[in-house]
Protein backbone atom coordinates (compact mmCIF):
# COMPACT_ATOMS: atom_id res chain seq x y z
CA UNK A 1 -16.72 34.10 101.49
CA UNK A 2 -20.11 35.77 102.17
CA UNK A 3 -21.61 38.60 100.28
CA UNK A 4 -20.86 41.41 102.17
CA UNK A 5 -17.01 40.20 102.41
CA UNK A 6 -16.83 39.96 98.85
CA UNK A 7 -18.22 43.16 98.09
CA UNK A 8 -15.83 44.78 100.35
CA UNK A 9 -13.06 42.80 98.50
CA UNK A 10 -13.87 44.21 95.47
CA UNK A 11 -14.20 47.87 96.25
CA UNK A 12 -10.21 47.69 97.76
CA UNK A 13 -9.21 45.87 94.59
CA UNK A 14 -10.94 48.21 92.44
CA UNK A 15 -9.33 51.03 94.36
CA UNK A 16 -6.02 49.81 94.03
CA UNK A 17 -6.39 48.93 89.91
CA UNK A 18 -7.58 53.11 89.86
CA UNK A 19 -4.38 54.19 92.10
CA UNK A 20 -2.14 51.28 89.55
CA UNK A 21 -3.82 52.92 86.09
CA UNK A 22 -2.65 56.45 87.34
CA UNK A 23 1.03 55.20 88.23
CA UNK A 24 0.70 53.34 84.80
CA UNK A 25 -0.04 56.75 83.01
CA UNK A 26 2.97 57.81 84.74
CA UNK A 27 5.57 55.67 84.06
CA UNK A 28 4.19 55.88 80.43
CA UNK A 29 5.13 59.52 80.43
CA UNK A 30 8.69 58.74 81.69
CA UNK A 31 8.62 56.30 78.84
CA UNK A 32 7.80 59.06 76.37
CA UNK A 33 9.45 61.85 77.67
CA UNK A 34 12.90 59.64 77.83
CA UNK A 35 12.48 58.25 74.88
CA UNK A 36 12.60 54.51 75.92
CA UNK A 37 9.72 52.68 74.21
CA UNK A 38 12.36 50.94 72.35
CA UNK A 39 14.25 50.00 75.46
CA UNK A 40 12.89 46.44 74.66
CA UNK A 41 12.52 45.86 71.23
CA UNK A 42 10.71 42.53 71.93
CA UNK A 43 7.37 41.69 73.44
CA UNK A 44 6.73 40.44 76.36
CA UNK A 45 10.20 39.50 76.40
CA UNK A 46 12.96 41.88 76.68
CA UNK A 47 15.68 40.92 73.92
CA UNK A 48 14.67 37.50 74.61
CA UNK A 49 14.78 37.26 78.56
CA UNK A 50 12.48 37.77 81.28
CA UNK A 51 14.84 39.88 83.06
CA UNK A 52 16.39 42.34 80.95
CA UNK A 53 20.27 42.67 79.95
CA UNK A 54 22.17 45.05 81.48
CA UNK A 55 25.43 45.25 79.40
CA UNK A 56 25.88 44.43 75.53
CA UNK A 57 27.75 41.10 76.38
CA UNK A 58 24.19 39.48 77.52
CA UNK A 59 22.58 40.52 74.23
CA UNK A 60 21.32 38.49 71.49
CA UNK A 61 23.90 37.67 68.52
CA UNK A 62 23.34 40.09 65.68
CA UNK A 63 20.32 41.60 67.81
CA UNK A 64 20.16 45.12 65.69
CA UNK A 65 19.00 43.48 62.39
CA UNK A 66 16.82 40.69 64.28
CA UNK A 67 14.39 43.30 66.02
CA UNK A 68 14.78 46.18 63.20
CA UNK A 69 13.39 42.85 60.86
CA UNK A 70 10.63 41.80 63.52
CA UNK A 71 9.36 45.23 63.77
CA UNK A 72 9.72 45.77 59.88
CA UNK A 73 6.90 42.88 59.79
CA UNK A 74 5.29 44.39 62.46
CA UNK A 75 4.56 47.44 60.56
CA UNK A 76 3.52 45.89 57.42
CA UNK A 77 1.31 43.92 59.20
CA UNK A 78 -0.50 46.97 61.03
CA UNK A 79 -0.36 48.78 57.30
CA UNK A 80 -2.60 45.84 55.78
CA UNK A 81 -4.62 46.26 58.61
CA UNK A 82 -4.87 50.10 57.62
CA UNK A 83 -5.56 49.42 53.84
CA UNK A 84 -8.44 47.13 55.28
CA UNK A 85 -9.86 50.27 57.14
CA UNK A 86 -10.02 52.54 54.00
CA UNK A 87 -6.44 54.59 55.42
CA UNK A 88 -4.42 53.72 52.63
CA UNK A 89 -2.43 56.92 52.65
CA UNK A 90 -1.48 56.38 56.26
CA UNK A 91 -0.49 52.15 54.95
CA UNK A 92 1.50 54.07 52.26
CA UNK A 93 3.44 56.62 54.98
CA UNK A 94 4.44 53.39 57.47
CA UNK A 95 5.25 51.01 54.22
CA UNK A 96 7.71 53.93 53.26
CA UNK A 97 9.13 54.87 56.71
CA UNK A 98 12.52 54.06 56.20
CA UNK A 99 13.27 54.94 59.86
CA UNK A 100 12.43 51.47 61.31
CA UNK A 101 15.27 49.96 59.47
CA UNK A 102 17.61 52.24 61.78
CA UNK A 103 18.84 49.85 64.68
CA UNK A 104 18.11 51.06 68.14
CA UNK A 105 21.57 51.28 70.24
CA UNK A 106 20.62 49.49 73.19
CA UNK A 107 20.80 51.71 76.47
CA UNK A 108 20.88 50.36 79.99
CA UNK A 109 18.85 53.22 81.59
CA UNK A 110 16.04 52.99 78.37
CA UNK A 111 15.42 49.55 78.67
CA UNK A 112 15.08 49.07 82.25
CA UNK A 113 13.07 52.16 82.10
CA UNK A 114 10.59 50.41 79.43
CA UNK A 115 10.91 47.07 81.84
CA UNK A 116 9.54 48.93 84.28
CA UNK A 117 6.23 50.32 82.57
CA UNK A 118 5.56 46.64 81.41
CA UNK A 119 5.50 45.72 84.76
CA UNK A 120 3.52 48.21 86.24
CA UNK A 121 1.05 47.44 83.22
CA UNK A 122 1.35 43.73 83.53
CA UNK A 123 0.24 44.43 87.87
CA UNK A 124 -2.46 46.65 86.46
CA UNK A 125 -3.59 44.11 84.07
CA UNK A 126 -3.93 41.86 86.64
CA UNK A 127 -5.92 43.34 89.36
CA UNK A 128 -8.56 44.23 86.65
CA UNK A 129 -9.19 40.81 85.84
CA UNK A 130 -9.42 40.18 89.75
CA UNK A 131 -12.08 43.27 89.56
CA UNK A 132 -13.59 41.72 86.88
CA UNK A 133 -13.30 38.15 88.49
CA UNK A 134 -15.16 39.79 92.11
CA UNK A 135 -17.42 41.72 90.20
CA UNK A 136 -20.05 38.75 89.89
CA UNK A 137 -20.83 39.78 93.21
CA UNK A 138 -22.92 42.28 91.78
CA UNK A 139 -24.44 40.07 89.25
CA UNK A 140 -27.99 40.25 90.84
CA UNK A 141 -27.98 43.93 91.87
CA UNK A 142 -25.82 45.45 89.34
CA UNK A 143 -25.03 43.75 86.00
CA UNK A 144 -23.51 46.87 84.74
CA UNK A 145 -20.59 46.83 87.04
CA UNK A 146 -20.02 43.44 85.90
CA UNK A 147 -19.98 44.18 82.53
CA UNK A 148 -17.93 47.41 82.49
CA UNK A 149 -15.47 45.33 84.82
CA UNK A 150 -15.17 43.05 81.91
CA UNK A 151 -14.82 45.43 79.37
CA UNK A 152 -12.02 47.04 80.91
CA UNK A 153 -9.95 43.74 80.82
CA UNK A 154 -11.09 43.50 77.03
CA UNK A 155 -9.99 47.56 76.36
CA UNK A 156 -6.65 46.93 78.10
CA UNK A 157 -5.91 44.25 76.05
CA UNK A 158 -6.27 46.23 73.23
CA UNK A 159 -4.48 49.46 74.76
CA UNK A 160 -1.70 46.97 75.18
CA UNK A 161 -1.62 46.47 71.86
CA UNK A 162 -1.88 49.87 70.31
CA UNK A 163 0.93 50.57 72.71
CA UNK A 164 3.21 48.17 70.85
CA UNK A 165 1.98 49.81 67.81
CA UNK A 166 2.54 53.48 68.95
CA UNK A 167 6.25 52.47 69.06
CA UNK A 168 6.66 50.77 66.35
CA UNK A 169 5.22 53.24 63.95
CA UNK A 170 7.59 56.05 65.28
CA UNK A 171 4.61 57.36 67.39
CA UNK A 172 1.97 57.83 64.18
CA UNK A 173 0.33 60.80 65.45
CA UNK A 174 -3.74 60.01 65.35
CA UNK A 175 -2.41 56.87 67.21
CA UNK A 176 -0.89 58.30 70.19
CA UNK A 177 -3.80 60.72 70.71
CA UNK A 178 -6.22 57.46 70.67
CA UNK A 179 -3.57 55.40 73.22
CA UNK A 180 -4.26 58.49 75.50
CA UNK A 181 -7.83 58.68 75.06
CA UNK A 182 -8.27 55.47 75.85
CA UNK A 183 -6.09 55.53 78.89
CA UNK A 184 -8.72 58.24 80.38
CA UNK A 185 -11.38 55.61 79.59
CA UNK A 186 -9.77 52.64 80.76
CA UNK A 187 -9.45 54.80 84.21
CA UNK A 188 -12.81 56.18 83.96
CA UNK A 189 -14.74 52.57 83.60
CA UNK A 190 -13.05 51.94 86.76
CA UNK A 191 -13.44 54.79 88.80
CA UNK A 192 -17.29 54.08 87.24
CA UNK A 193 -17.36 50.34 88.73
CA UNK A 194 -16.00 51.67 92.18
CA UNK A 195 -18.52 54.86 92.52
CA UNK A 196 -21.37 52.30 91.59
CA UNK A 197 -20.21 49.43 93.78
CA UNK A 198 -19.63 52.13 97.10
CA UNK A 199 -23.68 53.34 96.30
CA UNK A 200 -25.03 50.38 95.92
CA UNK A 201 -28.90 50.75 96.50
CA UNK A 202 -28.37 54.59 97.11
CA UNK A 203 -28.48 56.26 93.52
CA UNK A 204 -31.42 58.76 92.20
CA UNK A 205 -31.54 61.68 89.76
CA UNK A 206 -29.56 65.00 89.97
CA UNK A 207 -31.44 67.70 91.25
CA UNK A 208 -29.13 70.49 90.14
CA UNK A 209 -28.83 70.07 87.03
CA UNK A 210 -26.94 73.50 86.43
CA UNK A 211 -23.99 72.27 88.39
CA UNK A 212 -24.37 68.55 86.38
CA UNK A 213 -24.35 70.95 83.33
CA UNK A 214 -21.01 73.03 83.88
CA UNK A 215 -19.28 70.17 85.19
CA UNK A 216 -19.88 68.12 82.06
CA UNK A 217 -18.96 71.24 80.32
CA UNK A 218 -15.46 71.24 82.27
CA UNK A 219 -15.10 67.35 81.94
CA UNK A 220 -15.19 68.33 78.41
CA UNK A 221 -13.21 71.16 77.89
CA UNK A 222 -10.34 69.23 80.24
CA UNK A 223 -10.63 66.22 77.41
CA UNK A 224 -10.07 68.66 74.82
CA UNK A 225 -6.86 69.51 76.46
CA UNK A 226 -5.48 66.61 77.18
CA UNK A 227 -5.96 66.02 73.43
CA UNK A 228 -4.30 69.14 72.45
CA UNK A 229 -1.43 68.40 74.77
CA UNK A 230 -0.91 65.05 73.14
CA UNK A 231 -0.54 66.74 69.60
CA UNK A 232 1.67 69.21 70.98
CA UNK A 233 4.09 66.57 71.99
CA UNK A 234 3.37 64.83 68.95
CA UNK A 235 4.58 68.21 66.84
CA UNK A 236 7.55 68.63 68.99
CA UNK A 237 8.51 65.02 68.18
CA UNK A 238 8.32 65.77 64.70
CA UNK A 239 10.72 68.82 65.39
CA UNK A 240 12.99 67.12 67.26
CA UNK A 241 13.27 64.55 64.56
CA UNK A 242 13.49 67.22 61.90
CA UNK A 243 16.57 68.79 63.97
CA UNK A 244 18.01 65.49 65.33
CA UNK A 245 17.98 66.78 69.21
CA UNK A 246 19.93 69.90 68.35
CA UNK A 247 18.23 73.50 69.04
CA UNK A 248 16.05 71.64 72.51
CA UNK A 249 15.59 75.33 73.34
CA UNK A 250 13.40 76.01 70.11
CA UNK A 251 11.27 73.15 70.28
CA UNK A 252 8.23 74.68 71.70
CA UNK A 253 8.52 77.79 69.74
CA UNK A 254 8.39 75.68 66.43
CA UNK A 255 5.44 73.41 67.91
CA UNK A 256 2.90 75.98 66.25
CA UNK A 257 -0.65 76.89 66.51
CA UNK A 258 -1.18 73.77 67.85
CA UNK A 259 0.78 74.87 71.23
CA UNK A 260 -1.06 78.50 71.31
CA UNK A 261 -4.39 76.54 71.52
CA UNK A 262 -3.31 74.35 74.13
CA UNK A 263 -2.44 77.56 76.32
CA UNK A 264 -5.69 79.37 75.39
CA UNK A 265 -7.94 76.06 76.29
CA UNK A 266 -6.00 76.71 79.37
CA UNK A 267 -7.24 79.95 80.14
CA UNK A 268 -10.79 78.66 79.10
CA UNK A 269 -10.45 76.13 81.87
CA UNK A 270 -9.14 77.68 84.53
CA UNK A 271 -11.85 79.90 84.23
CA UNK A 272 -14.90 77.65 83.66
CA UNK A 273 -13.68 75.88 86.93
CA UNK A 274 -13.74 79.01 88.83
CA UNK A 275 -17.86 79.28 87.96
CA UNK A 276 -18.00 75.55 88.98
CA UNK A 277 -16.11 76.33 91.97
CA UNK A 278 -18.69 78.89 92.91
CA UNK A 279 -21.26 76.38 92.37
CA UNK A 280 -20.06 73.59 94.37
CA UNK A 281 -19.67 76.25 97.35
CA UNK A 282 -23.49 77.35 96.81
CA UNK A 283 -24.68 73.64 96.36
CA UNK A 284 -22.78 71.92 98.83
CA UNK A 285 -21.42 72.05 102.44
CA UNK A 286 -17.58 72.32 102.83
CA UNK A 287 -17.30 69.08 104.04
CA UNK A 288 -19.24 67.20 101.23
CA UNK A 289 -17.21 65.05 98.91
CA UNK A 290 -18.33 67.61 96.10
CA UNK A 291 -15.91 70.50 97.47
CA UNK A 292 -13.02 68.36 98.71
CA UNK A 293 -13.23 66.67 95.70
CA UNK A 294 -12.97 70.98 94.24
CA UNK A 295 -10.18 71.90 96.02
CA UNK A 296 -8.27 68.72 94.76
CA UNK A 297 -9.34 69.90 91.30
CA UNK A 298 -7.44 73.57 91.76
CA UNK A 299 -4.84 71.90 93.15
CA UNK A 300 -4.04 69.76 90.10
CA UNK A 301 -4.84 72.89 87.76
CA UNK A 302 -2.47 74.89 89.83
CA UNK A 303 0.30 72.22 89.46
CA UNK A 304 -0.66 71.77 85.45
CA UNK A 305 0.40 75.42 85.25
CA UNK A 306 3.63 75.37 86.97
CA UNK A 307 4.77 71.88 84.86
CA UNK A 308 3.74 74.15 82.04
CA UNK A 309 5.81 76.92 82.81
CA UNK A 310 8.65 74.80 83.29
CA UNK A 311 8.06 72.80 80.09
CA UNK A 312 7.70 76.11 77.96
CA UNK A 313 10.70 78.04 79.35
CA UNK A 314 13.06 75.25 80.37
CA UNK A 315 13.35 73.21 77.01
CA UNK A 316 10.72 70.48 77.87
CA UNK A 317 12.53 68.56 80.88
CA UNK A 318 11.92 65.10 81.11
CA UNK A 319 10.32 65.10 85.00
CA UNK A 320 7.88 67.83 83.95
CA UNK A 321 6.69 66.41 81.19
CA UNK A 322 6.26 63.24 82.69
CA UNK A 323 4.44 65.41 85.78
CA UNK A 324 2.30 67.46 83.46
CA UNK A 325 0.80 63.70 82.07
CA UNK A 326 0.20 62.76 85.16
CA UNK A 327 -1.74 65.71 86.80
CA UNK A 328 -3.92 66.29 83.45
CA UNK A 329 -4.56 62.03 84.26
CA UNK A 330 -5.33 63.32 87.75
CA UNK A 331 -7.20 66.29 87.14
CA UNK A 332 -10.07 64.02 84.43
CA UNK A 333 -10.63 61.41 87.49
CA UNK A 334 -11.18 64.08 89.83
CA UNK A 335 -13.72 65.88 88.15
CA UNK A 336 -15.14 62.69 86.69
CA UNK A 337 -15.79 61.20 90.09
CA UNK A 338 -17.54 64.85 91.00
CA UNK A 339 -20.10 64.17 87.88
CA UNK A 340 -20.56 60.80 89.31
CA UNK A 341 -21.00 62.10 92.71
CA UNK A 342 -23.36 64.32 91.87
CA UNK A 343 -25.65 61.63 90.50
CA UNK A 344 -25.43 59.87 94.76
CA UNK A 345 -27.97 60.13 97.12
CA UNK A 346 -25.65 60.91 99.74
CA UNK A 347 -25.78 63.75 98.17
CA UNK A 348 -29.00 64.58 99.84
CA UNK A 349 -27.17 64.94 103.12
CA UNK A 350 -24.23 66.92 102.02
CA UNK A 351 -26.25 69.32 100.03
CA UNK A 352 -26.81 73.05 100.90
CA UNK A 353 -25.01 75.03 104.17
């Protein structure tokens, strides 16, 4: 395969493993928002098969105690591991959790649901060790492609993990904001390796650094949400605990402070967008990547609004919750790809009226 062919194989690989992490964000919403990470209480099997059970004849003898058991070690395990790290107090908490010992009812719908991620995850897995694998391409022109592409096998590999460990622990909370944080990085590196693979040879300096600035500045601010939307869900969890699913319709009011600053950071970034907005239009022609890649960016925030409406005022559906994961996923790559884009020399083309 010559050079040239290779290269080209890697860019549609690497643009299939970004399109594969954002369905992968997806279905892990769907996962959350239905409640199904226990849908298989085994990994990478699902209650011991490769293709999962679909009534309670096919299941393991005794199979309540056998996984409550496993994933009592489980826990223990990941508590050393805490001690280790100086969190003691957290060790204590998951040592004391008596909640794991509660056997999960097995549910058709759940676990196929939970199948399903793991496959999308186990695709996604694979096509970014292929990126990583046609990466050497770039071994003489761009070692950093090659090693971000093999960092990102090493990070998902580890997200794996932590995802195991998110369910296990009853969704600690510190843990699922990390699992989502490193989600947006996992896509980031890639959307990274693709913008530098497409501009190879073609890369200089910013020369507007004012537009650079305020779209850090959003990047930022959209981070921060994201973040405060994860502990929002994680203090809703806790209610919904606390009231067993009973009173759905009091959820959000009882989220908190936490849920008033995830609204306000709302209004903060709907509004530092709108000055970006204006920027991009000065900067850039309206056919440049910059303001397409704008008007997808208000798009998204426009959607993020309406899943928010619905998830305040309609008791936290499922499908918007699982929506409103998604778009936040959508809106970070956008507006990272526009900081990388502003760093092209193609830029030189698209820039001014």
């Amino acid at each position: 395969m010559s050079i040239k062919a290779s290269g080209s194989k890697f860019l549609k690989i690497n643009l299939i493993t970004i399109i594969l992490l954002f369905v992968l964000i997806l279905a892990g919403g769907v996962v959350r928002s239905t409640g199904s990470g226990m849908g298989c209480p085994d990994w990478p099997k699902c209650f011991g098969r490769y293709i999962p059970p679909t009534s309670l004849s096919e299941l393991p003898a005794n199979y309540k105690k056998t996984y409550a058991d496993k994933r009592l070690a489980k826990n223990h395990k990941f508590a050393r591991m805490l001690d280790v790290l100086g969190y003691s107090q957290m060790a204590v908490r998951i040592r004391n959790d008596r909640s794991i010992l509660v056997p999960e009812e097995f549910n058709t719908a759940k676990t196929w649901t939970e199948y399903v991620n793991r496959l999308i995850g186990a695709v996604s897995g694979m096509f970014l060790l292929l990126c990583a694998a046609y990466s050497f391409k770039y071994w003489k022109t761009s070692k950093l492609i090659v090693w971000l592409s093999i960092f990102n096998v090493i990070l998902v590999g580890f997200q794996g993990w932590l995802g195991s460990i998110v369910v296990s622990t009853n969704l600690v909370a510190w843990i699922v904001t990390v699992h989502m944080l490193i989600a947006l990085a996992i896509l980031a590196i890639s959307i990274t390796t693709y913008h530098l693979a497409k501009v190879q040879g073609r890369y200089k300096v910013e020369r507007k650094p004012l537009v650079a600035i305020v779209t850090l500045l959003v990047l930022a601010l959209t981070i921060l949400q994201i973040t405060f939307g994860t502990e929002v869900r994680e203090k809703i969890d806790a209610v919904a605990s606390h009231l067993e699913g009973s009173y759905r319709d009091s959820w959000v009011q009882r989220a908190g402070e936490i849920f008033s600053q995830h609204r306000d950071v709302a209004v903060i970034v709907l509004i530092v967008n709108l000055i970006l907005y204006a920027l991009i239009r000065k900067n850039f022609n309206r056919h440049s990547i910059q303001q397409q890649l704008m008007s997808f960016t208000f798009l998204m925030i426009m959607l993020q609004i309406v899943t928010g409406i619905f998830l305040s005022y309609w008791s936290l559906p499922p499908f918007a919750q699982a929506t409103h994961i998604v778009l936040a996923s959508l809106l970070f790559g956008a507006q990272f790809y526009l900081l990388l884009n502003l760093f092209s020399s193609d830029n030189v083309q698209g820039a001014g009226k």
